[in-house]
C-alpha atoms as a PDB file:
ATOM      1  CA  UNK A   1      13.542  -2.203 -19.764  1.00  0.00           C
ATOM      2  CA  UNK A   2      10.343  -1.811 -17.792  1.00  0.00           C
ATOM      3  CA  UNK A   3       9.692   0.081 -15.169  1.00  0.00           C
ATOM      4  CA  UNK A   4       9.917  -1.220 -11.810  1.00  0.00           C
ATOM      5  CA  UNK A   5       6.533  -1.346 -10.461  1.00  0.00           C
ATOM      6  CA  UNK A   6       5.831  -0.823  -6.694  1.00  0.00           C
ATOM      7  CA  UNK A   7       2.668  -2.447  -6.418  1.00  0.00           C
ATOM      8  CA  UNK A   8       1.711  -1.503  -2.590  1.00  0.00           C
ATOM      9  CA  UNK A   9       0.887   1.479  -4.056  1.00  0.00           C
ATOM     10  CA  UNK A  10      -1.790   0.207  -5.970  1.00  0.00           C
ATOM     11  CA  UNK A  11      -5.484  -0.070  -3.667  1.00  0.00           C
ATOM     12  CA  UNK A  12      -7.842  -2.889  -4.501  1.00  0.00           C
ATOM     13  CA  UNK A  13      -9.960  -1.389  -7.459  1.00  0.00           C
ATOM     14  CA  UNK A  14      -6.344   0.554  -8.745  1.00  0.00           C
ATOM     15  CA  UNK A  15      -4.467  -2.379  -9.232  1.00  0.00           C
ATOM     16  CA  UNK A  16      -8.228  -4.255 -10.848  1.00  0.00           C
ATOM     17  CA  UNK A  17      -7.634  -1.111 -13.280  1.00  0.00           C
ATOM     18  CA  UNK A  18      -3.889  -1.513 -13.609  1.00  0.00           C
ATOM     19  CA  UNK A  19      -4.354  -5.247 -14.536  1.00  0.00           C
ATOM     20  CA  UNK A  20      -7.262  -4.513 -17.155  1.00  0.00           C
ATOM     21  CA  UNK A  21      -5.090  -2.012 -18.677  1.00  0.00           C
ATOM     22  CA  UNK A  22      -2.129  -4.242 -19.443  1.00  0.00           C
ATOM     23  CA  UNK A  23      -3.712  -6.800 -20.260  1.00  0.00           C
ATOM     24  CA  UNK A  24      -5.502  -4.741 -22.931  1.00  0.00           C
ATOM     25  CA  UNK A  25      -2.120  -3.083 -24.257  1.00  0.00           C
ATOM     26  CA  UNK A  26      -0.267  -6.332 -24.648  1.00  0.00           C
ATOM     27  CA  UNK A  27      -2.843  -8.433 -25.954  1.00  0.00           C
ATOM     28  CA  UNK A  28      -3.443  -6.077 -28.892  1.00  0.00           C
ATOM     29  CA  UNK A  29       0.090  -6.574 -29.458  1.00  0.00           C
ATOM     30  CA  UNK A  30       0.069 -10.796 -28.866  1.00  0.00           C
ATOM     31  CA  UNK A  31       0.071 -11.454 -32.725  1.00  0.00           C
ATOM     32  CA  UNK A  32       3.908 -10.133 -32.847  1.00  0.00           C
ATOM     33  CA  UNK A  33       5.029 -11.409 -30.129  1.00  0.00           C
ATOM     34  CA  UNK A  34       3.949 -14.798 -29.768  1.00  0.00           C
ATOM     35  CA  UNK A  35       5.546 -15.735 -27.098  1.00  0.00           C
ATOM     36  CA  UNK A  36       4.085 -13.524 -24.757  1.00  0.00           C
ATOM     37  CA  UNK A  37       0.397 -15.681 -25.050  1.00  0.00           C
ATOM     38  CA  UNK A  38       0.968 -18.091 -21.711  1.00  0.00           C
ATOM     39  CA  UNK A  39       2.358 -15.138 -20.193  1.00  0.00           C
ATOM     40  CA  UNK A  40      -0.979 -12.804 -20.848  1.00  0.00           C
ATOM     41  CA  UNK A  41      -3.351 -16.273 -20.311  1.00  0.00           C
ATOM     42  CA  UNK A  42      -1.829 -16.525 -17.026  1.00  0.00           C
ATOM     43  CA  UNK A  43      -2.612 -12.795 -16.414  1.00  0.00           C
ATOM     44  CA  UNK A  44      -5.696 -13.123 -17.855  1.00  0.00           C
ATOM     45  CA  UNK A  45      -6.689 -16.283 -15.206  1.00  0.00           C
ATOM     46  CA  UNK A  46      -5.332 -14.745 -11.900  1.00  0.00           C
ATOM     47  CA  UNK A  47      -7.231 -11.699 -12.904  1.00  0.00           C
ATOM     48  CA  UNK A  48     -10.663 -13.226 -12.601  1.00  0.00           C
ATOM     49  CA  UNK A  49     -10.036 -14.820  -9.691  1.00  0.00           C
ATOM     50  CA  UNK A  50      -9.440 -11.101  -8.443  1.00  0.00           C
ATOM     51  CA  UNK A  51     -11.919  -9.688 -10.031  1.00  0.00           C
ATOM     52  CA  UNK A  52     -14.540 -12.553  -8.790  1.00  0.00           C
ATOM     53  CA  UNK A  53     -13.210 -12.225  -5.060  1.00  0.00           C
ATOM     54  CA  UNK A  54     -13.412  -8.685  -5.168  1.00  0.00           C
ATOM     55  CA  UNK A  55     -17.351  -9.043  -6.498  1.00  0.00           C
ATOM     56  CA  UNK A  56     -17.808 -11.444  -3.774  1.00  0.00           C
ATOM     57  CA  UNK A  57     -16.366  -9.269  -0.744  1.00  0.00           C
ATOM     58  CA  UNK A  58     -18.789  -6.130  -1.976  1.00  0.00           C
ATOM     59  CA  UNK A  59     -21.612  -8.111  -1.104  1.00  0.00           C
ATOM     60  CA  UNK A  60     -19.806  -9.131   2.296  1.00  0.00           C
ATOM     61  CA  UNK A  61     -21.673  -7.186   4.922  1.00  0.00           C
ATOM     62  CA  UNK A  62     -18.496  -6.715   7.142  1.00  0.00           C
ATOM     63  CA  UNK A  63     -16.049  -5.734   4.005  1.00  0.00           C
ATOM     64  CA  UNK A  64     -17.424  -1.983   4.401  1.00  0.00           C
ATOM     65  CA  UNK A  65     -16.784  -1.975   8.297  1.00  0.00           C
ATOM     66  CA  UNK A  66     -13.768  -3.542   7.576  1.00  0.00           C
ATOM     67  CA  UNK A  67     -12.663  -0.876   4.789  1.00  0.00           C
ATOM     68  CA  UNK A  68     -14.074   1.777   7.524  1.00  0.00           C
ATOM     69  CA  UNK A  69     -11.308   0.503   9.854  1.00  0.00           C
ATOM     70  CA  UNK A  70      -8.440   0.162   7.904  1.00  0.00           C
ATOM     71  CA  UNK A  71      -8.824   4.165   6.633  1.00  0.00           C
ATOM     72  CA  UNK A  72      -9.137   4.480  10.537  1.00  0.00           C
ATOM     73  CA  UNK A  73      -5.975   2.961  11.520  1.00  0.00           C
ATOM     74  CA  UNK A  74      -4.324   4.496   8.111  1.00  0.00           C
ATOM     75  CA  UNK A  75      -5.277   8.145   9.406  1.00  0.00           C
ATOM     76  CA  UNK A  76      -3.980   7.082  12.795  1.00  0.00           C
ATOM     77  CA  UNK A  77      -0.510   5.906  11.004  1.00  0.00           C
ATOM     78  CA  UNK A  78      -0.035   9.031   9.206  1.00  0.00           C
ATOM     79  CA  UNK A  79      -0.973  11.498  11.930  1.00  0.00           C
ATOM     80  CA  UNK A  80       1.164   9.907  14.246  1.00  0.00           C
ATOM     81  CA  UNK A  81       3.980   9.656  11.468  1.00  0.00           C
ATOM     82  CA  UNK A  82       3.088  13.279  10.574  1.00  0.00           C
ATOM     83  CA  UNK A  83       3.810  14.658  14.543  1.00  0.00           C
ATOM     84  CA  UNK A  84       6.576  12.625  14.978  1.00  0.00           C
ATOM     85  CA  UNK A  85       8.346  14.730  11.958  1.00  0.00           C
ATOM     86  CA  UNK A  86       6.734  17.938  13.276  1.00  0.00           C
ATOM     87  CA  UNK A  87       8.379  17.566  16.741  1.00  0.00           C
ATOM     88  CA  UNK A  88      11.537  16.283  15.586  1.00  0.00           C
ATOM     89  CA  UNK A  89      12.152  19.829  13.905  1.00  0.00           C
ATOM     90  CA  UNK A  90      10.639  21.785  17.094  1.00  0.00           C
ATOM     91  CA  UNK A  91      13.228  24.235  18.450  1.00  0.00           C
ATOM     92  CA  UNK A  92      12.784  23.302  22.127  1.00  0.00           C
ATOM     93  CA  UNK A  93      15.129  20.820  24.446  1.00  0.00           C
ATOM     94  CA  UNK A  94      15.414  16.409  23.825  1.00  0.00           C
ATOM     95  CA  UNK A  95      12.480  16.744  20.979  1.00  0.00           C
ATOM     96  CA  UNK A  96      14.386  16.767  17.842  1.00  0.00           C
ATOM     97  CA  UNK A  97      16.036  13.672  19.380  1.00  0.00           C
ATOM     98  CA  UNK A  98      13.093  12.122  20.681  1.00  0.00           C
ATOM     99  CA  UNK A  99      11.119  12.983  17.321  1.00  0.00           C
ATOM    100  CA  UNK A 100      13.884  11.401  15.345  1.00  0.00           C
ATOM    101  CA  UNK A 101      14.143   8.557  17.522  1.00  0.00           C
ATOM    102  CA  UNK A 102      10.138   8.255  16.921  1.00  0.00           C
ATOM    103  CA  UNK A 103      10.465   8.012  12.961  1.00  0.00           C
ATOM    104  CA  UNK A 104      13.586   5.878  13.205  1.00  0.00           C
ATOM    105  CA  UNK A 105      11.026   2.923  14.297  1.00  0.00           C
ATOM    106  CA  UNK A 106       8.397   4.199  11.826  1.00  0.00           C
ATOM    107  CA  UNK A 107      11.587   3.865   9.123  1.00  0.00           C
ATOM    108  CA  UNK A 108      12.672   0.348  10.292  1.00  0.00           C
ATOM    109  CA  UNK A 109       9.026  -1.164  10.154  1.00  0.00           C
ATOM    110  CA  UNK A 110       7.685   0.716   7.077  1.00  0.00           C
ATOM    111  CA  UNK A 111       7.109   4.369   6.227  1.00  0.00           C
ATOM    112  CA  UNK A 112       4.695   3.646   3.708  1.00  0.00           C
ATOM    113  CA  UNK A 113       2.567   1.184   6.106  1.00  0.00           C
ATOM    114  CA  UNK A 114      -0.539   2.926   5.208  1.00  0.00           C
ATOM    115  CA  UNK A 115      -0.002   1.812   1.353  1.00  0.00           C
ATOM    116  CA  UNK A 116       0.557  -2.158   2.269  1.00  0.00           C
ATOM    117  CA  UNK A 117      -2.064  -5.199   2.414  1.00  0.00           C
ATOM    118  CA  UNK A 118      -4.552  -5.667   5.467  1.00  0.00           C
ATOM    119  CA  UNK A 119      -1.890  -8.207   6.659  1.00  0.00           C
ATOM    120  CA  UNK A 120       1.497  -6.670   6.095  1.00  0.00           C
ATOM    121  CA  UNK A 121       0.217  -3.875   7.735  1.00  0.00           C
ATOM    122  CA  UNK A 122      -1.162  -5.334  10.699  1.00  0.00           C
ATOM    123  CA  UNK A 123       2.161  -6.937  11.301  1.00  0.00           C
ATOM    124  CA  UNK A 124       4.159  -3.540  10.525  1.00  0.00           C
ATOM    125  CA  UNK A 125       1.771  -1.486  12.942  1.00  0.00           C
ATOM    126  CA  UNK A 126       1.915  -3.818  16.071  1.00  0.00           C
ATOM    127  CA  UNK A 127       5.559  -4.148  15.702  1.00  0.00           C
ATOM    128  CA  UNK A 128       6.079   0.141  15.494  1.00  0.00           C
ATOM    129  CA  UNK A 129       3.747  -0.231  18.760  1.00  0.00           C
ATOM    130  CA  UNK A 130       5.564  -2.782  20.568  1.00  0.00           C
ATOM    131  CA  UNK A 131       8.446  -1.294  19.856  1.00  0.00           C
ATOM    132  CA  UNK A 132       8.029   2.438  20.718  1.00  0.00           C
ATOM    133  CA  UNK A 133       6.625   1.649  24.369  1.00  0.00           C
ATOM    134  CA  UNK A 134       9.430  -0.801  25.492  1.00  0.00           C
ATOM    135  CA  UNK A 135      12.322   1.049  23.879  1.00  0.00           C
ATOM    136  CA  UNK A 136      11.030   4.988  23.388  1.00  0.00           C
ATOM    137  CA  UNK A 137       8.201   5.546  26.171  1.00  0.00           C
ATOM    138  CA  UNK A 138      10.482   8.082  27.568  1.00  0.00           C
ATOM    139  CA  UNK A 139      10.654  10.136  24.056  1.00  0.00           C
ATOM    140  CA  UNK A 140       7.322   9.335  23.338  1.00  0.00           C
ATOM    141  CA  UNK A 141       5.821  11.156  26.499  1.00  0.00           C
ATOM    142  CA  UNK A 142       8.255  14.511  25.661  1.00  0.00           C
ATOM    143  CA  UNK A 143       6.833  14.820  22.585  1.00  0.00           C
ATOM    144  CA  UNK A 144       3.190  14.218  23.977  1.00  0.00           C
ATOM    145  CA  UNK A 145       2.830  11.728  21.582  1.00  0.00           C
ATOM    146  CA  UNK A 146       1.261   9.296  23.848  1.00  0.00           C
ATOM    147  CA  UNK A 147      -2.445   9.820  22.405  1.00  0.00           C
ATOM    148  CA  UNK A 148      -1.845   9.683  18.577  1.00  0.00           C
ATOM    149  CA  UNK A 149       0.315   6.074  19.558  1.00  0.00           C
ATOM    150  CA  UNK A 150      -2.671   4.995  22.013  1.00  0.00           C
ATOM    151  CA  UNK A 151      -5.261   6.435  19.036  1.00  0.00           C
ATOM    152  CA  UNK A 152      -2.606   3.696  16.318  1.00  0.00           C
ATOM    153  CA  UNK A 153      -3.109   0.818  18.615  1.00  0.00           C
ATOM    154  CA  UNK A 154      -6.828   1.188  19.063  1.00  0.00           C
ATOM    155  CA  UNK A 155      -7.829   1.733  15.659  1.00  0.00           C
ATOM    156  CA  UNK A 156      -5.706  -1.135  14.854  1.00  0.00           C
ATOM    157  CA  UNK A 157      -7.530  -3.486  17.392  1.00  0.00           C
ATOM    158  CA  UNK A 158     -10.574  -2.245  15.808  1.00  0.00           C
ATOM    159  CA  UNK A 159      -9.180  -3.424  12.560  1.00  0.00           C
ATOM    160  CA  UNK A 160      -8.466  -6.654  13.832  1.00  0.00           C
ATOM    161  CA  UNK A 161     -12.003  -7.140  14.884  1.00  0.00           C
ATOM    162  CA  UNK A 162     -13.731  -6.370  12.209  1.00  0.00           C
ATOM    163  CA  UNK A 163     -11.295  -8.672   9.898  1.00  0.00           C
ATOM    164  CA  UNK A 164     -12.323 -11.291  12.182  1.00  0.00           C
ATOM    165  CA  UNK A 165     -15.536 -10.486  11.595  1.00  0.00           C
ATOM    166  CA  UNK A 166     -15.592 -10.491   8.266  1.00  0.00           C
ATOM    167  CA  UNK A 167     -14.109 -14.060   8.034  1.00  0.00           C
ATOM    168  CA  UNK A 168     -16.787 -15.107  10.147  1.00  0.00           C
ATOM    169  CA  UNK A 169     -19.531 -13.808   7.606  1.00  0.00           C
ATOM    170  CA  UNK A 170     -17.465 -15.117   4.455  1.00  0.00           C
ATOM    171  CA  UNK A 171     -19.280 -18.731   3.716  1.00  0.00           C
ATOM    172  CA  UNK A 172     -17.310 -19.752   0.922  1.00  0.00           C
ATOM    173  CA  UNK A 173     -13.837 -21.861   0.586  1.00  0.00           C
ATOM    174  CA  UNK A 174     -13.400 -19.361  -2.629  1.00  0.00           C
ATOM    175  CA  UNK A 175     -10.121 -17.319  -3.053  1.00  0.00           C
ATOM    176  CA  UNK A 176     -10.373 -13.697  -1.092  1.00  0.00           C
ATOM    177  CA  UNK A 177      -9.284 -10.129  -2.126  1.00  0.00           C
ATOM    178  CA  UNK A 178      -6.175 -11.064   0.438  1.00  0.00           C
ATOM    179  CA  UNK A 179      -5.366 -14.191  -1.405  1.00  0.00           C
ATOM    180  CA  UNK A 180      -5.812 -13.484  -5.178  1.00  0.00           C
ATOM    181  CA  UNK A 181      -3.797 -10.187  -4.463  1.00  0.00           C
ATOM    182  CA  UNK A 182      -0.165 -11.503  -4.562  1.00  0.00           C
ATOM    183  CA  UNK A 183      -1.379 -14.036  -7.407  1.00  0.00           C
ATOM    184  CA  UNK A 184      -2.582 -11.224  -9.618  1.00  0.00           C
ATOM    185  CA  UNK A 185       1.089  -9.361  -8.833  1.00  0.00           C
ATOM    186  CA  UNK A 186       3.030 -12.044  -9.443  1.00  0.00           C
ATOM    187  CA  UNK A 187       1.382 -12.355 -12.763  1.00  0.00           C
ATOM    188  CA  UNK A 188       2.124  -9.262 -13.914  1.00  0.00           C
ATOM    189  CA  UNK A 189       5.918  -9.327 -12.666  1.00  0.00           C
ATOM    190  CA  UNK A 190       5.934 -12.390 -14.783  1.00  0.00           C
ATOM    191  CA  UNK A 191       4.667 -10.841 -17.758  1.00  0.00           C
ATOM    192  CA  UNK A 192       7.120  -7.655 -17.510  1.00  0.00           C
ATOM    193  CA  UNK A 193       9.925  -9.835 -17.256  1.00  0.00           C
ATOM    194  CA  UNK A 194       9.269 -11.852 -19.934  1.00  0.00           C
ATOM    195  CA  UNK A 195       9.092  -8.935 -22.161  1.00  0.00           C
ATOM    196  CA  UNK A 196      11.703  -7.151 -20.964  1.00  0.00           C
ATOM    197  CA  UNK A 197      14.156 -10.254 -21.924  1.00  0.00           C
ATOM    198  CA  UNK A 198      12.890 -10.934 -25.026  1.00  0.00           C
ATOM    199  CA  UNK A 199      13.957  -7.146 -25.266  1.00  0.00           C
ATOM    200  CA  UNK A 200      17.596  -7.980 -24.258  1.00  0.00           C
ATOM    201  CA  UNK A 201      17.484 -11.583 -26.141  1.00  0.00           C
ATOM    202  CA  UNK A 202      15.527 -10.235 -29.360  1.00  0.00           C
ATOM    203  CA  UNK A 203      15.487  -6.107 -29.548  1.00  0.00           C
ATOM    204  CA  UNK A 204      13.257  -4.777 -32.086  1.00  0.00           C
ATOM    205  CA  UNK A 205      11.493  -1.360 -32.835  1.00  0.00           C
ATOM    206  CA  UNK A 206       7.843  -3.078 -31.802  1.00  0.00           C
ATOM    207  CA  UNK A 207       9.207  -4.349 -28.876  1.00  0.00           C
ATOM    208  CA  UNK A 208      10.323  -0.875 -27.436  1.00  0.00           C
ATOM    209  CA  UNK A 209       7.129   0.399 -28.647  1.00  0.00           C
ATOM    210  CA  UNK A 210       5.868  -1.764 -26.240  1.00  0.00           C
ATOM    211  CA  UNK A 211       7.568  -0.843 -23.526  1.00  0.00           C
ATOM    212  CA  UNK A 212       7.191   2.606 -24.110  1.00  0.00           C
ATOM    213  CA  UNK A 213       3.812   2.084 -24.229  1.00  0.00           C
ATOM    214  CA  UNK A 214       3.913   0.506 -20.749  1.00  0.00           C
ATOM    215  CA  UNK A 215       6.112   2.257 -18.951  1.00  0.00           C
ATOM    216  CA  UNK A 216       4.249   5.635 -19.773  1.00  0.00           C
ATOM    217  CA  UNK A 217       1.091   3.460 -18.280  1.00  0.00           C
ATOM    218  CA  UNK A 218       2.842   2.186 -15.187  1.00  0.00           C
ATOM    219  CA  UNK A 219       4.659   5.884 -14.385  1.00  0.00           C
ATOM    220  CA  UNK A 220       1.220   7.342 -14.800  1.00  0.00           C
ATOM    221  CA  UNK A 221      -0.326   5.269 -12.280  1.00  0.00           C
ATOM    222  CA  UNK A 222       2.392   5.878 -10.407  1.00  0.00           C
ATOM    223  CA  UNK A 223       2.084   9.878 -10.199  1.00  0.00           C
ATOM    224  CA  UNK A 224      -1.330   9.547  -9.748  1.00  0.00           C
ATOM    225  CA  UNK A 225      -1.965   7.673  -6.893  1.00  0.00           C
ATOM    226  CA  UNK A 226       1.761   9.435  -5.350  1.00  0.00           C
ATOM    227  CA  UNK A 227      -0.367  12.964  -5.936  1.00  0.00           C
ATOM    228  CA  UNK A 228      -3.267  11.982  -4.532  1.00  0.00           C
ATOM    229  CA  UNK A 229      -1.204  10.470  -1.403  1.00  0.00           C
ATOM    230  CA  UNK A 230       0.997  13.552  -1.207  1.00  0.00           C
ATOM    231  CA  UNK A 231      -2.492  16.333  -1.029  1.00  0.00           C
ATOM    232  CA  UNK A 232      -4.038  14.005   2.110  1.00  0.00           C
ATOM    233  CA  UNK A 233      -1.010  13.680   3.704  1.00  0.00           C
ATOM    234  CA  UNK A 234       0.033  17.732   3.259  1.00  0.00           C
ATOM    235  CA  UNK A 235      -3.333  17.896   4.611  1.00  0.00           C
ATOM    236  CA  UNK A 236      -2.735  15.810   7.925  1.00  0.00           C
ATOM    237  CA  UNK A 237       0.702  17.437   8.602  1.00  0.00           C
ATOM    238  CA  UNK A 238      -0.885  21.093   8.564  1.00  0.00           C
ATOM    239  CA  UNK A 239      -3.285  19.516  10.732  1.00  0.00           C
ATOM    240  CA  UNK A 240      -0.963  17.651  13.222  1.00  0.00           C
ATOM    241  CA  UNK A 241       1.697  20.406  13.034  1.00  0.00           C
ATOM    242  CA  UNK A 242      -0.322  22.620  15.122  1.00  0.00           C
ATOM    243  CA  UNK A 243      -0.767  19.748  17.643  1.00  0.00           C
ATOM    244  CA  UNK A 244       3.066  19.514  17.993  1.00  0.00           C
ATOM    245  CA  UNK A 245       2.926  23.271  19.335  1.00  0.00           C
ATOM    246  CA  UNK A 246       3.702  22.530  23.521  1.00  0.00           C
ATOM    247  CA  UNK A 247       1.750  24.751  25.854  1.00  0.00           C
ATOM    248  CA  UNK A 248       4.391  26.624  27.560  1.00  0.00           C
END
């Protein structure tokens, strides 16, 4: 079977490579398994209307100011994130529990916020807000946590005005980043599955050849953009580890 592909992972110009690269795999392949064509014309559609959208929002004036503010409010995510786990395992009174209490919400909204869609992660970062100064205010001001949160919620209203922005300055009814994104996924889930039941319906040596072939793509993606993740975040938890240390 295929890999199961977690595609939040994937930035804009990642998953524009991801896409190219399958495509380019199975097509060479197309003339033994004809079956996969509608699947890999399909593919091949929702990945222009990508590719043109993401052409279209370079030469958007606001789309770097928007980009700008969404690595804002992803540091601010991960350095809060990152202190909330550093003074969960501090060895002083009510902060393990108020730490832990901290990345519970963080767990229940999304851990991985930082990795999702300008949208989903609007949503999951003004619910982890919301929900942290009506239920956890109390934990929250142990830890002295209160900055990094207040630090989240601006850069995230920052966010939100330059998005708006950058709708304002978009003149065209045409298909954005936002919108072709999902399209472009849902493409390529349809494509894996399709192969990997003609694998269960039809098995043949080509066919896991195939698979091989894309799995070994798909887990190498994978690593990559996991490493890279892993080497800023190490970065921002030395960082924010010596911020957990309380004056005493």
């Amino acid at each position: 079977m295929i890999t199961s592909v977690n595609y939040s992972f994937f930035p804009g110009n990642e998953l524009h490579t991801f896409g190219t690269r399958t495509y380019t795999i199975v097509d060479a392949k197309k003339s033994d398994f004809p079956g996969v064509v509608p699947y890999l014309n399909n593919l091949e559609v929702k990945f222009n209307v990508f590719q043109s959208a993401q052409e279209r929002e370079s030469k958007n004036p606001a789309t770097k100011l928007q980009g700008a503010k969404d690595e804002r409010r992803n540091n601010a995510i991960l350095s809060f994130r990152s202190y909330g786990e550093s003074a969960s395992l501090r060895p002083i009174e009510g902060w393990k529990n108020a730490g832990d209490a901290i990345l519970g919400v963080i767990r229940k909204h999304d851990w991985s916020a930082h990795h999702l869609g300008y949208k989903a992660k609007s949503g999951v970062i003004n619910n982890i807000i919301s929900e942290i100064r009506t239920k956890y205010a109390a934990e929250l001001a142990l830890i002295g946590g209160t900055e990094l949160l207040n630090e989240l919620e601006i850069a995230q209203k920052e966010f939100e005005a330059a998005a708006k922005q950058f709708v304002e300055v978009a003149s065209t009814n045409e298909p954005t980043v936002a919108e072709a994104r999902p399209e472009l996924i849902a493409a390529l889930r349809a494509l894996f599955q399709f192969i990997g039941l003609q694998q269960i319906a039809a098995p043949s040596e080509k066919l896991t050849a195939l698979i091989s072939t894309l799995n070994e793509l798909i887990n190498t993606s994978i690593s990559t953009l996991k490493a890279s993740d892993t080497r800023w975040e190490n970065q921002k938890k030395a960082s924010d580890t010596n911020k957990a240390t309380p004056a005493v």
